[in-house]
C-alpha atoms as a PDB file:
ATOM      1  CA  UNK A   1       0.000   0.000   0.000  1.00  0.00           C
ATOM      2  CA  UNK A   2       2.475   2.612   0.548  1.00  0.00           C
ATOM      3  CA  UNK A   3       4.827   1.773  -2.584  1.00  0.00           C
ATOM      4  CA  UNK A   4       1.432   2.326  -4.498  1.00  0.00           C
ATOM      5  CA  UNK A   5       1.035   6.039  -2.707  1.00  0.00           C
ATOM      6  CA  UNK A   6       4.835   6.476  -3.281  1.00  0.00           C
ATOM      7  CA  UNK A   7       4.043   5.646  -7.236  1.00  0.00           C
ATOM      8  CA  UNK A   8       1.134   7.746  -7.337  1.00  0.00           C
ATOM      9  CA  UNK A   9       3.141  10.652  -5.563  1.00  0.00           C
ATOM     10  CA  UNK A  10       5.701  10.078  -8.363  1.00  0.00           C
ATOM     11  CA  UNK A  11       2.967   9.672 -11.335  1.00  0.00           C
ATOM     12  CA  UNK A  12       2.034  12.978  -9.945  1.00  0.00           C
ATOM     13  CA  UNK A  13       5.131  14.495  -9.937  1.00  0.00           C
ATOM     14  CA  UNK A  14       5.790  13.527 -13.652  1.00  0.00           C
ATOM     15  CA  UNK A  15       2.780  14.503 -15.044  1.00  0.00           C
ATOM     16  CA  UNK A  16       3.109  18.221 -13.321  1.00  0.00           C
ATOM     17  CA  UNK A  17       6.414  19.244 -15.466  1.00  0.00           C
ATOM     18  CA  UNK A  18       8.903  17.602 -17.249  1.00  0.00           C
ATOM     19  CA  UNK A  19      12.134  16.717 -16.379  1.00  0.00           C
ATOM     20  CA  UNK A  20      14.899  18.831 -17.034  1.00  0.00           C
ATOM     21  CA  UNK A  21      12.450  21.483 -18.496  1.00  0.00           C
ATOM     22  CA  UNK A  22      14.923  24.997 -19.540  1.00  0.00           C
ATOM     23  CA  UNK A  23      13.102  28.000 -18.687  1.00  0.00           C
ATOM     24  CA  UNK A  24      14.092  31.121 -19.759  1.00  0.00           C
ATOM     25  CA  UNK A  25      11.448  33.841 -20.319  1.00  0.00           C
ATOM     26  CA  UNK A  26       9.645  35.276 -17.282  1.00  0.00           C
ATOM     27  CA  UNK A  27       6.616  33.674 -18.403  1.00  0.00           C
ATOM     28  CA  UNK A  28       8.143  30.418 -18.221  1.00  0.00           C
ATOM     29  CA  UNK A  29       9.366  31.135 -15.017  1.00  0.00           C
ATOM     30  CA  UNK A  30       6.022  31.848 -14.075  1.00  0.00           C
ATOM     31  CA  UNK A  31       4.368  28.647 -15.644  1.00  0.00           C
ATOM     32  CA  UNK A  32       7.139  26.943 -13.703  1.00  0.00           C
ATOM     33  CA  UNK A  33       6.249  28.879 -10.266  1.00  0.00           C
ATOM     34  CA  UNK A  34       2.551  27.350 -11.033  1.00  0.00           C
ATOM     35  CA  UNK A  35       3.323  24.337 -12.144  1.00  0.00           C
ATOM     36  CA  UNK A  36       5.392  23.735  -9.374  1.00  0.00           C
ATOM     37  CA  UNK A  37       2.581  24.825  -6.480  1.00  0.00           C
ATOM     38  CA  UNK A  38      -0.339  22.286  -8.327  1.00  0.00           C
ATOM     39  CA  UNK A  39       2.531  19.832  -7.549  1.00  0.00           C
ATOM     40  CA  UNK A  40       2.674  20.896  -3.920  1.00  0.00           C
ATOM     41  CA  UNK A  41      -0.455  21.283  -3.322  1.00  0.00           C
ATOM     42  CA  UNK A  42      -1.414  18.167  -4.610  1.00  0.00           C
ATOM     43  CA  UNK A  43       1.227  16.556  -2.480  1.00  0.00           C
ATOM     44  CA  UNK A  44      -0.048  18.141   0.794  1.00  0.00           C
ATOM     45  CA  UNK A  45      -3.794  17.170  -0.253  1.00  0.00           C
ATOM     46  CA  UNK A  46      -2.417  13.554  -0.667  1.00  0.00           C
ATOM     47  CA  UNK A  47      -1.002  13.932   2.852  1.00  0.00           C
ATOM     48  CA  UNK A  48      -4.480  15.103   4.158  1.00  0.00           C
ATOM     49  CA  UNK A  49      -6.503  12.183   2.980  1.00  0.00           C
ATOM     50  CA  UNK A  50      -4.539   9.675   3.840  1.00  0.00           C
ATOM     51  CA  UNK A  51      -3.348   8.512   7.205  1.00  0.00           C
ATOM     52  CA  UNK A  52       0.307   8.060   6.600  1.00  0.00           C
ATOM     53  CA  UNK A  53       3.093   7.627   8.977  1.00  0.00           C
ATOM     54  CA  UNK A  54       6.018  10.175   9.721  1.00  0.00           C
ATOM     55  CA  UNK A  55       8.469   8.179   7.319  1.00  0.00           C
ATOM     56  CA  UNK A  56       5.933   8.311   4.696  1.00  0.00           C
ATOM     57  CA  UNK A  57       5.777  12.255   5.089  1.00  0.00           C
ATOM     58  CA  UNK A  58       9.753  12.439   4.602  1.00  0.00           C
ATOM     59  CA  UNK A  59       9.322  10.583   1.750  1.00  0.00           C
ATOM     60  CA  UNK A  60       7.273  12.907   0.403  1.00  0.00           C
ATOM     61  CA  UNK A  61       9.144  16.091   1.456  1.00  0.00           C
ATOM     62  CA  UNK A  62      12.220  14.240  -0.053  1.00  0.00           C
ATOM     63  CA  UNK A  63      10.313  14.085  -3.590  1.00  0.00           C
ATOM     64  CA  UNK A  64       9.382  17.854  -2.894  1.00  0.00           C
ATOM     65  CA  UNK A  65      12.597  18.597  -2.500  1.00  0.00           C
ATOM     66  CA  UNK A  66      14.117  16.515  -5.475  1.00  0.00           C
ATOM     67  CA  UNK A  67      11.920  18.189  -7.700  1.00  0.00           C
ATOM     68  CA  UNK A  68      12.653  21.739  -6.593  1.00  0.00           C
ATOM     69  CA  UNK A  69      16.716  20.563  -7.092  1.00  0.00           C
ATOM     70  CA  UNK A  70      16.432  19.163 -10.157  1.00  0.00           C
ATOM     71  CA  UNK A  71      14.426  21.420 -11.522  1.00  0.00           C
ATOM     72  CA  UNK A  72      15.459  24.566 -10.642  1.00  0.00           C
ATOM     73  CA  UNK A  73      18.579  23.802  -8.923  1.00  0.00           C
ATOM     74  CA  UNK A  74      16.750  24.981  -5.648  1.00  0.00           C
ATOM     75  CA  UNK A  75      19.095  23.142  -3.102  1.00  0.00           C
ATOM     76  CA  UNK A  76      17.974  25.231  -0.172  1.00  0.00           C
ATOM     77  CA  UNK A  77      14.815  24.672  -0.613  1.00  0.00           C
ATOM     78  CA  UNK A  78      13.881  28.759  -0.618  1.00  0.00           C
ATOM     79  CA  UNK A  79      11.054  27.952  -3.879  1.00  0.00           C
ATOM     80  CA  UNK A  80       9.235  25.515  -2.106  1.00  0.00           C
ATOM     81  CA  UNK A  81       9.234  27.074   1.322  1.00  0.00           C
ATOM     82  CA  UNK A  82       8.017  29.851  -0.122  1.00  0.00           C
ATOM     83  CA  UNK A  83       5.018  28.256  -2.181  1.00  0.00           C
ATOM     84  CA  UNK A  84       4.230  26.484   1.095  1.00  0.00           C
ATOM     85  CA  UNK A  85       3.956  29.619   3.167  1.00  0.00           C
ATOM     86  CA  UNK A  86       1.198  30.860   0.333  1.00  0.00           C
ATOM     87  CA  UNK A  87      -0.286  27.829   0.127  1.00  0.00           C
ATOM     88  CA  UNK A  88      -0.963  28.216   4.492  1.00  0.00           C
ATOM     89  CA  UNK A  89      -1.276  32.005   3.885  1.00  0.00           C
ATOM     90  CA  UNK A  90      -4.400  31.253   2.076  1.00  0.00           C
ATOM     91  CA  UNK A  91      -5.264  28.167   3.704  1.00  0.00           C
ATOM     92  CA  UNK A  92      -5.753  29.925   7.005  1.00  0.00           C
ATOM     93  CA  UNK A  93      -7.319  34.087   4.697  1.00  0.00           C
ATOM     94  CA  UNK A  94     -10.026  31.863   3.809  1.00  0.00           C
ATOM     95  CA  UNK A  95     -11.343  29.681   6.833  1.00  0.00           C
END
């Protein structure tokens, strides 16, 4: 059961962007930025319906943070700690 949410984590992850996508306009910056935050918010909604373990979490955080490295050679992780402070930003505007 969990290698099947690990693959459908990954499926997701695939289908968001490509690999090794070059961006170099501001728009595809952009389309990157969004692409990027369906990706993590689909990843935290996959978290939320699911009762997963602590393990299971890091693996998820680990994709998260494969994805920002590879594709935007984020190593620090600033681009996705950023999209999840607006994603929490808005999470907690609108309730």
């Amino acid at each position: 059961m969990l290698e099947a949410k690990a693959e459908y984590i990954q499926r997701r992850m695939e289908d968001t962007v490509p690999s090794h996508v070059a961006f170099v306009s501001k728009e595809s910056e952009e389309e990157m930025r969004c692409a990027l935050r369906k990706h993590t918010e689909a990843a935290i909604e996959r978290l939320a319906e699911v009762s997963v373990s602590c393990w299971v979490e890091e693996d998820v955080h680990s994709e998260l943070c494969a994805f920002c490295a590879g594709l935007l050679g984020d190593e620090n992780q600033t681009t996705l700690r950023g999209i999840v402070e607006e994603i929490l930003l808005e999470a907690t505007t609108y309730k």
